[in-house]
PDB file of N, CA and C in Angstrom:
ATOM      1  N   UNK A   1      -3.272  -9.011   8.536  1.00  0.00           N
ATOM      2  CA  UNK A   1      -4.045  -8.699   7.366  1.00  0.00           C
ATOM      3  C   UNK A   1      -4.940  -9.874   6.984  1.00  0.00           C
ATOM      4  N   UNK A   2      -4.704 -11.429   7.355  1.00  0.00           N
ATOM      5  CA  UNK A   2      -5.327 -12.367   6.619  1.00  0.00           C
ATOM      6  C   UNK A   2      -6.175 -12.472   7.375  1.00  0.00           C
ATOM      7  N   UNK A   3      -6.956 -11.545   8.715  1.00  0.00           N
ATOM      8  CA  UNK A   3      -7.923 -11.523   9.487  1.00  0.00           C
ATOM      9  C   UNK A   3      -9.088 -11.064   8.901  1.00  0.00           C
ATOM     10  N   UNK A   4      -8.705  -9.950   8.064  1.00  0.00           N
ATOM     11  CA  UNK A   4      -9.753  -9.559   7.204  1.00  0.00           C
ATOM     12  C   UNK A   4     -10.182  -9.712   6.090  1.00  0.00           C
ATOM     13  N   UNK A   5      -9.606 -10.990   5.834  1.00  0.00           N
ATOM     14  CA  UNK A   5      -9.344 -11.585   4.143  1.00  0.00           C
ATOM     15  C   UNK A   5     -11.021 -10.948   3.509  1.00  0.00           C
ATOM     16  N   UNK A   6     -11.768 -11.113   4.098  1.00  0.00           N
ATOM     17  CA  UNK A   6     -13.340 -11.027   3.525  1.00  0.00           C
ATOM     18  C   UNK A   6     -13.295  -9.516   3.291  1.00  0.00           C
ATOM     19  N   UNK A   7     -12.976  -8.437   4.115  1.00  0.00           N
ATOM     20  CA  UNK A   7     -12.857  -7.253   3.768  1.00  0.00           C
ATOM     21  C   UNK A   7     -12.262  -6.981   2.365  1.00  0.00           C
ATOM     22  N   UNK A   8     -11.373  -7.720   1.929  1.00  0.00           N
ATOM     23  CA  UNK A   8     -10.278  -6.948   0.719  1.00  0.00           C
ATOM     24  C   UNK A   8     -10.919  -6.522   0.053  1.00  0.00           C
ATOM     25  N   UNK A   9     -12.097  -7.098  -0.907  1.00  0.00           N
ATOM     26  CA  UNK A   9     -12.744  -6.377  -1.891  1.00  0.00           C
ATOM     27  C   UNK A   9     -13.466  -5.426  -1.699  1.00  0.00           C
ATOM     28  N   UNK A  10     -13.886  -5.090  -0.317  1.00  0.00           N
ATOM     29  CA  UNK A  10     -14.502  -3.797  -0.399  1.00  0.00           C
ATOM     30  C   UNK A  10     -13.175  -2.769   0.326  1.00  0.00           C
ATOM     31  N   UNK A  11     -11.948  -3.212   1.092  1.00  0.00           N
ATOM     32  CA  UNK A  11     -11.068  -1.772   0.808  1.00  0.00           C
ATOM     33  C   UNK A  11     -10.518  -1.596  -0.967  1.00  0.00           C
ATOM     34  N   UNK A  12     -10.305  -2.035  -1.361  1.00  0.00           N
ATOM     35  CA  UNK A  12     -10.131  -2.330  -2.732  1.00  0.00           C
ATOM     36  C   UNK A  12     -10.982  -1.526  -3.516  1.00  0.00           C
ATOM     37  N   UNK A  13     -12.232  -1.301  -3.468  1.00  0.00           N
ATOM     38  CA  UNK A  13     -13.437  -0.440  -3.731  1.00  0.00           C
ATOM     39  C   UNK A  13     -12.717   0.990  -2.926  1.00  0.00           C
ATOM     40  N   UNK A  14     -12.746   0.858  -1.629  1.00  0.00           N
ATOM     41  CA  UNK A  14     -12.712   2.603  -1.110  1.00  0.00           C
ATOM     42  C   UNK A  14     -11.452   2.924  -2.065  1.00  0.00           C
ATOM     43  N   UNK A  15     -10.290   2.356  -1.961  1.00  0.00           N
ATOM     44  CA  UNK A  15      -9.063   2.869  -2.675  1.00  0.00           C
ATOM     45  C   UNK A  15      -9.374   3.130  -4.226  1.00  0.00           C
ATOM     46  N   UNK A  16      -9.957   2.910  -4.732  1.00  0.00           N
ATOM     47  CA  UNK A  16     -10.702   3.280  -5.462  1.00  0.00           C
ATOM     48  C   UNK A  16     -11.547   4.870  -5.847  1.00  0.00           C
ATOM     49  N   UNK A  17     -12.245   4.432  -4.673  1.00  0.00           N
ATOM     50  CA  UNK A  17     -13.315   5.424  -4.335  1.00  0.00           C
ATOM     51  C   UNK A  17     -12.429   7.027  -4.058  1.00  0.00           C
ATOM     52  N   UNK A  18     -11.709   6.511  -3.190  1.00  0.00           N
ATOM     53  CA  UNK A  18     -10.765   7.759  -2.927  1.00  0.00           C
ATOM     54  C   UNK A  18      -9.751   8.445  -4.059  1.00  0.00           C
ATOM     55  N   UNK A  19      -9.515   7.422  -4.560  1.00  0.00           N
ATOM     56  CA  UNK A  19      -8.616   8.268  -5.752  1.00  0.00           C
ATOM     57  C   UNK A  19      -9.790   8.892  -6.784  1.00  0.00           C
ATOM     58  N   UNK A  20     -10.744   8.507  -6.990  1.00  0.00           N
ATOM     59  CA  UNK A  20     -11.217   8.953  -8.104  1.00  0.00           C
ATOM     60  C   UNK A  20     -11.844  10.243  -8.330  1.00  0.00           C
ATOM     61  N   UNK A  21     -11.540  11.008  -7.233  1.00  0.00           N
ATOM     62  CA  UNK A  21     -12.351  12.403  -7.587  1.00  0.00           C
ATOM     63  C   UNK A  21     -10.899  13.196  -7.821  1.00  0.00           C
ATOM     64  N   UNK A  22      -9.719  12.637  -7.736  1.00  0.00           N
ATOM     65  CA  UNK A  22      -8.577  13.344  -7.965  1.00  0.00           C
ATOM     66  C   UNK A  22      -8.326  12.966  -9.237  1.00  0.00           C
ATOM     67  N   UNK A  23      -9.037  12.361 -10.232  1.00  0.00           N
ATOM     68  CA  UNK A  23      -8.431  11.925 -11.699  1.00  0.00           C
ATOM     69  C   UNK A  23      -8.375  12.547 -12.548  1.00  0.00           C
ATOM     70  N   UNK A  24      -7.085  13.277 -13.257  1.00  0.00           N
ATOM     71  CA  UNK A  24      -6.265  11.859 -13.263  1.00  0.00           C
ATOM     72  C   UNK A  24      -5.483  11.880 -12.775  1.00  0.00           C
ATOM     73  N   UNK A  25      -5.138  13.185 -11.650  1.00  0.00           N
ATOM     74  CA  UNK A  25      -3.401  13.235 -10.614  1.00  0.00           C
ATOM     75  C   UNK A  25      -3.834  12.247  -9.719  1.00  0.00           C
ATOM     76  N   UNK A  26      -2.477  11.688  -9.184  1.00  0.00           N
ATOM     77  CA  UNK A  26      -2.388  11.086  -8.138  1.00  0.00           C
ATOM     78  C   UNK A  26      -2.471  11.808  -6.785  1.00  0.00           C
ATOM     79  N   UNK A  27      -2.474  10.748  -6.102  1.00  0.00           N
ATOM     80  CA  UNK A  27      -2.920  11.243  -4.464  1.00  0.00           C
ATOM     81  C   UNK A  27      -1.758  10.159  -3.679  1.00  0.00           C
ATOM     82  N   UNK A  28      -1.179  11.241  -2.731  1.00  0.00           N
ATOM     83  CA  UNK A  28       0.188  10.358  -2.261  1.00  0.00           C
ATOM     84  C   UNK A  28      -0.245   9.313  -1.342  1.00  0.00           C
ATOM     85  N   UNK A  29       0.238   8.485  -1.162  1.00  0.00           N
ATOM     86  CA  UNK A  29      -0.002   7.147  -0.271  1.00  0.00           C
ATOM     87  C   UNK A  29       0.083   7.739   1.213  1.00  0.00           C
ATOM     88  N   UNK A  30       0.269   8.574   1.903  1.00  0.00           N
ATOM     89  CA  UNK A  30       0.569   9.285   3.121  1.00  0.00           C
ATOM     90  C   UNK A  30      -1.181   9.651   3.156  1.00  0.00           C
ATOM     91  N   UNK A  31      -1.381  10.104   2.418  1.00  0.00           N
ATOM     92  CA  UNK A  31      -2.659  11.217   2.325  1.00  0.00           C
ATOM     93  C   UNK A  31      -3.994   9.822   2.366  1.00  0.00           C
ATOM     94  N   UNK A  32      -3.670   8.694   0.908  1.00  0.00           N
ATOM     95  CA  UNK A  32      -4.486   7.539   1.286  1.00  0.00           C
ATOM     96  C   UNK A  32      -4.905   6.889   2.268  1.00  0.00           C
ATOM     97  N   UNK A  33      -3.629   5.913   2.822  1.00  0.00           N
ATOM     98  CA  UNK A  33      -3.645   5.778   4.214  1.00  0.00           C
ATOM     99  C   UNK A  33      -4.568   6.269   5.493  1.00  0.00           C
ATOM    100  N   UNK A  34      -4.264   7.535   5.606  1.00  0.00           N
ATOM    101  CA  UNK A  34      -5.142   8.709   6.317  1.00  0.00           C
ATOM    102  C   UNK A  34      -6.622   8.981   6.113  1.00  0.00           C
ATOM    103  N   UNK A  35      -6.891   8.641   5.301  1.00  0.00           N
ATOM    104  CA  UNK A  35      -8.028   8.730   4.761  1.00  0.00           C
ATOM    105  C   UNK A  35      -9.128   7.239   4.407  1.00  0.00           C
ATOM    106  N   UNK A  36      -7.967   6.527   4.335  1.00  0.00           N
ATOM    107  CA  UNK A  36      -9.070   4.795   4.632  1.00  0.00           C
ATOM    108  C   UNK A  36      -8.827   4.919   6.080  1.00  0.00           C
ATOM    109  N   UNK A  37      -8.072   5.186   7.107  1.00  0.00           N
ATOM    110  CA  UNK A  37      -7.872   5.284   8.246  1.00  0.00           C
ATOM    111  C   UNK A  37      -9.328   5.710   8.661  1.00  0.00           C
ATOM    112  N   UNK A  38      -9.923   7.071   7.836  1.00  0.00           N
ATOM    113  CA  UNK A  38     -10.583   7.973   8.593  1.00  0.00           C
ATOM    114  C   UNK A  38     -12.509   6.815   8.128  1.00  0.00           C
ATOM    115  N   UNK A  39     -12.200   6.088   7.347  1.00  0.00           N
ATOM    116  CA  UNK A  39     -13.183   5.391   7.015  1.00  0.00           C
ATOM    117  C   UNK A  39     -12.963   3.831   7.508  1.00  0.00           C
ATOM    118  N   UNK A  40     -12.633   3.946   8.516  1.00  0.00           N
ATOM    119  CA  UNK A  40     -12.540   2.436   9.532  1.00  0.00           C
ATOM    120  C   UNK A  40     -11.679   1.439   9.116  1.00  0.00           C
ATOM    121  N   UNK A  41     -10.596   1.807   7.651  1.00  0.00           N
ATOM    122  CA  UNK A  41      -9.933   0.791   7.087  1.00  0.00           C
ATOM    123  C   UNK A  41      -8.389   1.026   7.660  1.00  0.00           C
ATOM    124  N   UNK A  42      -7.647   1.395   8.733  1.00  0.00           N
ATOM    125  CA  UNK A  42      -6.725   1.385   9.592  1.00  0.00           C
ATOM    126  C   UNK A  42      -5.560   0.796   8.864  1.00  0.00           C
ATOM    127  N   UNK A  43      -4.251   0.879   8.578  1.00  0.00           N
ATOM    128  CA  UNK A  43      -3.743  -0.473   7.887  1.00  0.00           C
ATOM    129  C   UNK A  43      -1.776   0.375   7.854  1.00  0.00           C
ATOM    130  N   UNK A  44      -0.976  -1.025   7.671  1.00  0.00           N
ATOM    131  CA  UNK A  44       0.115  -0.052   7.633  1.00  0.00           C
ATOM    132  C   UNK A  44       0.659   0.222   6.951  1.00  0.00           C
ATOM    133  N   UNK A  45       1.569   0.778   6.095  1.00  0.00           N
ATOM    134  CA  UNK A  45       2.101   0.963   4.561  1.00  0.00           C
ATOM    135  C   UNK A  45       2.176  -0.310   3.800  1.00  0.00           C
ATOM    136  N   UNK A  46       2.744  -1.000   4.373  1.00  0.00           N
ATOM    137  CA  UNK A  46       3.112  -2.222   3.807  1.00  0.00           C
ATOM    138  C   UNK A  46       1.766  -3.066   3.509  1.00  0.00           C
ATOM    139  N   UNK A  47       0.576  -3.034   4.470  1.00  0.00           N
ATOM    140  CA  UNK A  47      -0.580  -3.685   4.000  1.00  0.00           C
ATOM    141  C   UNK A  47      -1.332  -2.630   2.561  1.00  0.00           C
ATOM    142  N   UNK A  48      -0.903  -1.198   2.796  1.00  0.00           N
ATOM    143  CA  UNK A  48      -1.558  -0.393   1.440  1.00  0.00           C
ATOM    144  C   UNK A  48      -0.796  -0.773   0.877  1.00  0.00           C
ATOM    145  N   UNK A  49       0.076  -1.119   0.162  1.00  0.00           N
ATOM    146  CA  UNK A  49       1.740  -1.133  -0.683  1.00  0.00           C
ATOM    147  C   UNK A  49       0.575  -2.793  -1.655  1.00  0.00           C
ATOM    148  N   UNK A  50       0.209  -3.356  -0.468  1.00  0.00           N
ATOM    149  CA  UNK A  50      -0.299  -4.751  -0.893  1.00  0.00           C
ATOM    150  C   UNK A  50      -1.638  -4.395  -1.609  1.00  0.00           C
ATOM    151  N   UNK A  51      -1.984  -3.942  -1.627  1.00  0.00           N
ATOM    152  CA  UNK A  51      -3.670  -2.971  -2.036  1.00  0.00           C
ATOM    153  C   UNK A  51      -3.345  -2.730  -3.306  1.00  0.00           C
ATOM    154  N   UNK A  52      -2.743  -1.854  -3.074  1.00  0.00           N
ATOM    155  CA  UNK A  52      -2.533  -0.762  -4.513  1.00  0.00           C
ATOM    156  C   UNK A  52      -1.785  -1.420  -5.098  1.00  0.00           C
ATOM    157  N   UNK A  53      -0.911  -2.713  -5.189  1.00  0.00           N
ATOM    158  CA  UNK A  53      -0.305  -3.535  -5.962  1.00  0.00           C
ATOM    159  C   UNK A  53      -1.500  -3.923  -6.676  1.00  0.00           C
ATOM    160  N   UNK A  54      -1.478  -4.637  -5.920  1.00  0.00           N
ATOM    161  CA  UNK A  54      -3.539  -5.974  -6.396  1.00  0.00           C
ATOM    162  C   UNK A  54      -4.114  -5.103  -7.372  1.00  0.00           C
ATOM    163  N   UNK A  55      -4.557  -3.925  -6.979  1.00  0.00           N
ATOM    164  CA  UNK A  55      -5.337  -2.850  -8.584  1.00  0.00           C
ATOM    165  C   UNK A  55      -4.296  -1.994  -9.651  1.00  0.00           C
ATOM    166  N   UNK A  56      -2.962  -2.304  -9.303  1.00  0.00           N
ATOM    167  CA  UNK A  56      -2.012  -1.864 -10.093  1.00  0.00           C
ATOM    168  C   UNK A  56      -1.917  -2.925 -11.057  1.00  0.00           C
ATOM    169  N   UNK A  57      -1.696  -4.622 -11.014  1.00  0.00           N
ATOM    170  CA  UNK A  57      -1.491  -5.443 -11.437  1.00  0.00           C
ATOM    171  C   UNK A  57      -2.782  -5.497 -12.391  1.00  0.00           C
ATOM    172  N   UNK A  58      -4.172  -5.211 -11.669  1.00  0.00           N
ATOM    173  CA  UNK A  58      -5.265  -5.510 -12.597  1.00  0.00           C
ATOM    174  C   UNK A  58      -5.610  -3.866 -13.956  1.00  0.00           C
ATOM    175  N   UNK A  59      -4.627  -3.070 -13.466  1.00  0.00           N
ATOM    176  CA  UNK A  59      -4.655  -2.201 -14.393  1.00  0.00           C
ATOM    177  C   UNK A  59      -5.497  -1.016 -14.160  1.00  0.00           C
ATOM    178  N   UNK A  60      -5.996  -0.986 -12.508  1.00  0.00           N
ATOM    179  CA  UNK A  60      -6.877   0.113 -11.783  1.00  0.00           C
ATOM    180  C   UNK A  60      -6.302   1.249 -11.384  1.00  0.00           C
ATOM    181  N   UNK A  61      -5.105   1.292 -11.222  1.00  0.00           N
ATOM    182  CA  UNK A  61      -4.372   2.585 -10.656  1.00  0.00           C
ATOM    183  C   UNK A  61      -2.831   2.598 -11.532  1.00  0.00           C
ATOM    184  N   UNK A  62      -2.253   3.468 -11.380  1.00  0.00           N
ATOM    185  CA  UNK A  62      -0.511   3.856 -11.273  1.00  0.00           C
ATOM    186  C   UNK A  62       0.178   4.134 -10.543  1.00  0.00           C
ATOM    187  N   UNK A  63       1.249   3.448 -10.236  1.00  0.00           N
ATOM    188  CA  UNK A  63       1.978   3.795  -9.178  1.00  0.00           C
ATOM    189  C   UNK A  63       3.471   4.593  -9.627  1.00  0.00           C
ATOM    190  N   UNK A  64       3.517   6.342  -8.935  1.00  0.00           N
ATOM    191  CA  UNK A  64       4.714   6.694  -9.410  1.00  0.00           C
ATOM    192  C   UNK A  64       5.432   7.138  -8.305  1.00  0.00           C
ATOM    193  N   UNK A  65       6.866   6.604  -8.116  1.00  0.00           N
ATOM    194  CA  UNK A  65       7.743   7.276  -7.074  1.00  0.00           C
ATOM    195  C   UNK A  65       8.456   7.964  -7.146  1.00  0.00           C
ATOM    196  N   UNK A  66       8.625   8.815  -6.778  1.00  0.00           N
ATOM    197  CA  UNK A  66       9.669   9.917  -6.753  1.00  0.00           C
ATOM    198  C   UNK A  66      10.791  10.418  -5.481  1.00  0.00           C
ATOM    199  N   UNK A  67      11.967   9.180  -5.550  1.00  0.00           N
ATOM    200  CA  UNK A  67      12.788   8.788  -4.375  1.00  0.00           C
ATOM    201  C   UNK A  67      13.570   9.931  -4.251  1.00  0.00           C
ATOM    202  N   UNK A  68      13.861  10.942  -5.135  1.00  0.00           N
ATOM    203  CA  UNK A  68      14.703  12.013  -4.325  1.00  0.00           C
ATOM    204  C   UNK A  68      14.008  12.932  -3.083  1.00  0.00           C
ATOM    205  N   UNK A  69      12.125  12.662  -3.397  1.00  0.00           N
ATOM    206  CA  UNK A  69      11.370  13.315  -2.056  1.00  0.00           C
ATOM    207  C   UNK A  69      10.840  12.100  -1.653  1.00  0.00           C
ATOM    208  N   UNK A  70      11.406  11.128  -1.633  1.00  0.00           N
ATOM    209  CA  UNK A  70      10.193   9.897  -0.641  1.00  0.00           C
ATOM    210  C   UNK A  70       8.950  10.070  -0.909  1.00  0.00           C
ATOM    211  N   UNK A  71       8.637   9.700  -1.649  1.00  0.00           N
ATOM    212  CA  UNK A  71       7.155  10.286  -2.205  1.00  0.00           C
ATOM    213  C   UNK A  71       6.746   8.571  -2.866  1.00  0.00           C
ATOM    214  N   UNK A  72       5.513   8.949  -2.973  1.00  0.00           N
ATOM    215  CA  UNK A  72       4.788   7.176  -3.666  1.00  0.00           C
ATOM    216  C   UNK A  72       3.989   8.013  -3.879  1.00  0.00           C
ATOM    217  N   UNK A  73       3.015   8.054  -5.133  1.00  0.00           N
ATOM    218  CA  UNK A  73       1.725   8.597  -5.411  1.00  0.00           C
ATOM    219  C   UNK A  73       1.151   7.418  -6.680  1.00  0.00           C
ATOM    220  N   UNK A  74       0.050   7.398  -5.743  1.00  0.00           N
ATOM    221  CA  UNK A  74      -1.072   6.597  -6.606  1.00  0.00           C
ATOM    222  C   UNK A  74      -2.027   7.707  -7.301  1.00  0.00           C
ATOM    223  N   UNK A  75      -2.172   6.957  -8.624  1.00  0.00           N
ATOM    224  CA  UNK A  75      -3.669   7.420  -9.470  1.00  0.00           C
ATOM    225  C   UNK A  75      -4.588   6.316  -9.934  1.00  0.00           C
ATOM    226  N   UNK A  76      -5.928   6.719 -10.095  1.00  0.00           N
ATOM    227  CA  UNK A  76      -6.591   5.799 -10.199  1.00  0.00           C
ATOM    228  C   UNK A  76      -6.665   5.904 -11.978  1.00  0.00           C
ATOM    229  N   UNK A  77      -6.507   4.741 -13.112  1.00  0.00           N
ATOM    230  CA  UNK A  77      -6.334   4.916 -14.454  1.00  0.00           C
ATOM    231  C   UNK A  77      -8.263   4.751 -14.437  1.00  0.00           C
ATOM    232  N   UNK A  78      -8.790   5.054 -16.313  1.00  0.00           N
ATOM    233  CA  UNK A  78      -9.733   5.062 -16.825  1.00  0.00           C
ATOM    234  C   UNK A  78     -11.019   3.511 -16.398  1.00  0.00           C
ATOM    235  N   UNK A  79      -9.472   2.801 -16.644  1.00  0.00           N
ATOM    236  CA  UNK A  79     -10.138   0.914 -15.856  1.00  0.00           C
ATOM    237  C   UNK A  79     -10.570   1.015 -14.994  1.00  0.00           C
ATOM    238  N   UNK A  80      -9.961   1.656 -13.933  1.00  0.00           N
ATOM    239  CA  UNK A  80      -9.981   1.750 -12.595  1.00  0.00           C
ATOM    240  C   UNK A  80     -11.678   2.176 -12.185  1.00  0.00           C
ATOM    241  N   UNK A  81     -11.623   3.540 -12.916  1.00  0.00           N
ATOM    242  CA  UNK A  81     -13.216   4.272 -13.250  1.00  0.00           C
ATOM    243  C   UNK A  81     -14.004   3.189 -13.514  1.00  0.00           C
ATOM    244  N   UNK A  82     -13.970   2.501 -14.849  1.00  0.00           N
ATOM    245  CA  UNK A  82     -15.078   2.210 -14.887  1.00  0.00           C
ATOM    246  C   UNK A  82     -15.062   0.610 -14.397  1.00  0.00           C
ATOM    247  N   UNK A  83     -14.365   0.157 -13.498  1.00  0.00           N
ATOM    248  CA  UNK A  83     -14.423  -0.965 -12.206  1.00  0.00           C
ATOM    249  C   UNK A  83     -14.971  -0.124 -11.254  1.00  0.00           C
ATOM    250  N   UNK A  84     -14.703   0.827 -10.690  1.00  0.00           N
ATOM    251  CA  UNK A  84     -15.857   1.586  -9.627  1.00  0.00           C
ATOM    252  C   UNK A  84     -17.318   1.879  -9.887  1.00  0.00           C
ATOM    253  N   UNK A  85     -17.264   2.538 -11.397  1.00  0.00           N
ATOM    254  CA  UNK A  85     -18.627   2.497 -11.890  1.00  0.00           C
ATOM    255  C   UNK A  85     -19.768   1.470 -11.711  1.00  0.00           C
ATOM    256  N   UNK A  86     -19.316   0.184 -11.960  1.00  0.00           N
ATOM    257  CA  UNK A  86     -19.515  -0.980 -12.716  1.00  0.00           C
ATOM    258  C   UNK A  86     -19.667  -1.447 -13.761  1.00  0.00           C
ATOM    259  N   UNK A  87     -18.837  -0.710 -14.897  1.00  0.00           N
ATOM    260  CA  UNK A  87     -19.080  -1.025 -15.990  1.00  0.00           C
ATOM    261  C   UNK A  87     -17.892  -2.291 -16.201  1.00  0.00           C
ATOM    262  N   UNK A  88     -17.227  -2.153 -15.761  1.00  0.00           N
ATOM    263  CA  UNK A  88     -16.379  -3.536 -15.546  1.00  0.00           C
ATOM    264  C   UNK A  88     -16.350  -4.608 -14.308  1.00  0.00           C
ATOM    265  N   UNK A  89     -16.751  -5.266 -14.365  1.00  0.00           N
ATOM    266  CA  UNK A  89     -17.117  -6.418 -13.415  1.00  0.00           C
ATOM    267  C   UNK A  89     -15.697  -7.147 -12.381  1.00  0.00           C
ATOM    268  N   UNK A  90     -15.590  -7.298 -11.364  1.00  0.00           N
ATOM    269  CA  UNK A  90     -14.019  -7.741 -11.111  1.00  0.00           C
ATOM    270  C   UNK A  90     -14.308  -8.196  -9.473  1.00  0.00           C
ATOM    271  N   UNK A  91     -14.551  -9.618  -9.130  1.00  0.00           N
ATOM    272  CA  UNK A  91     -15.344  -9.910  -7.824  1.00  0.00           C
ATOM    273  C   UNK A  91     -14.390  -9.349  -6.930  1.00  0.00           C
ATOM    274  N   UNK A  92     -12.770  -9.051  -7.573  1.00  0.00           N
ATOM    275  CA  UNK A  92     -11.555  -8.412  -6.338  1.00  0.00           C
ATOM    276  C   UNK A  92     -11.779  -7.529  -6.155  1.00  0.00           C
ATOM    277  N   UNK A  93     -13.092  -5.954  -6.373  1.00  0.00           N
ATOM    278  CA  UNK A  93     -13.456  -5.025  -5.803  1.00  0.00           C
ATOM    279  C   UNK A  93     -14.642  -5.104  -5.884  1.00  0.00           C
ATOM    280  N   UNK A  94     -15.120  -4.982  -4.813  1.00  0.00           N
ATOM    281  CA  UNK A  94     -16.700  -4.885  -4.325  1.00  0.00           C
ATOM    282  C   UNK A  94     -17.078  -3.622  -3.453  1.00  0.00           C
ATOM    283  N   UNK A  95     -18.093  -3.078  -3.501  1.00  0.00           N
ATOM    284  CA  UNK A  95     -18.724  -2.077  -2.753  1.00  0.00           C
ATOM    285  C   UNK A  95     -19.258  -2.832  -1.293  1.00  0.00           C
ATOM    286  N   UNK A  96     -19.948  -4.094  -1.137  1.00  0.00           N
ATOM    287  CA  UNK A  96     -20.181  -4.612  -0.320  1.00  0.00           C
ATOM    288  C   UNK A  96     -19.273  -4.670   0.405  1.00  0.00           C
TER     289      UNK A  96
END
């Protein structure tokens, strides 16, 4: 992962990008994955787990589990929106 250190802020942006037409349900981390996969961002749970922490911590998403189905589902919160927008500024997600 520290190969692509320069990448982070723009997967950081797609994870983003991807949750936000599902707002405000979440979208399961199985389905994410698969889908930065399908946009050249390849990666393994444990490197998304590290992602969606980083914009969980800054207050961009929610993370809810539901261990009796193995389930992880991310949502992207209102912050989150308007850090994609740009109405909030944050050099740890970039479109570039």
């Amino acid at each position: 992962m520290e190969d692509r250190a320069s990448e982070f802020p723009r997967i950081r942006y797609w994870i983003l990008n991807i949750l936000s037409p599902a707002y405000p349900n979440p979208v399961d981390f199985l389905l994410l994955r698969k889908t930065l996969s399908n946009f050249g961002f390849a990666m393994s749970d444990r490197d998304l787990c590290a992602f969606v922490s980083y914009l969980k911590e800054r207050g961009y998403v929610t993370i809810t589990e539901h261990e009796a189905y193995r389930l992880r589902m991310v949502a992207i919160t209102a912050d989150g929106l308007d850090c994609l927008d740009g109405r909030r500024q944050d050099s740890g997600v970039s479109r570039a």
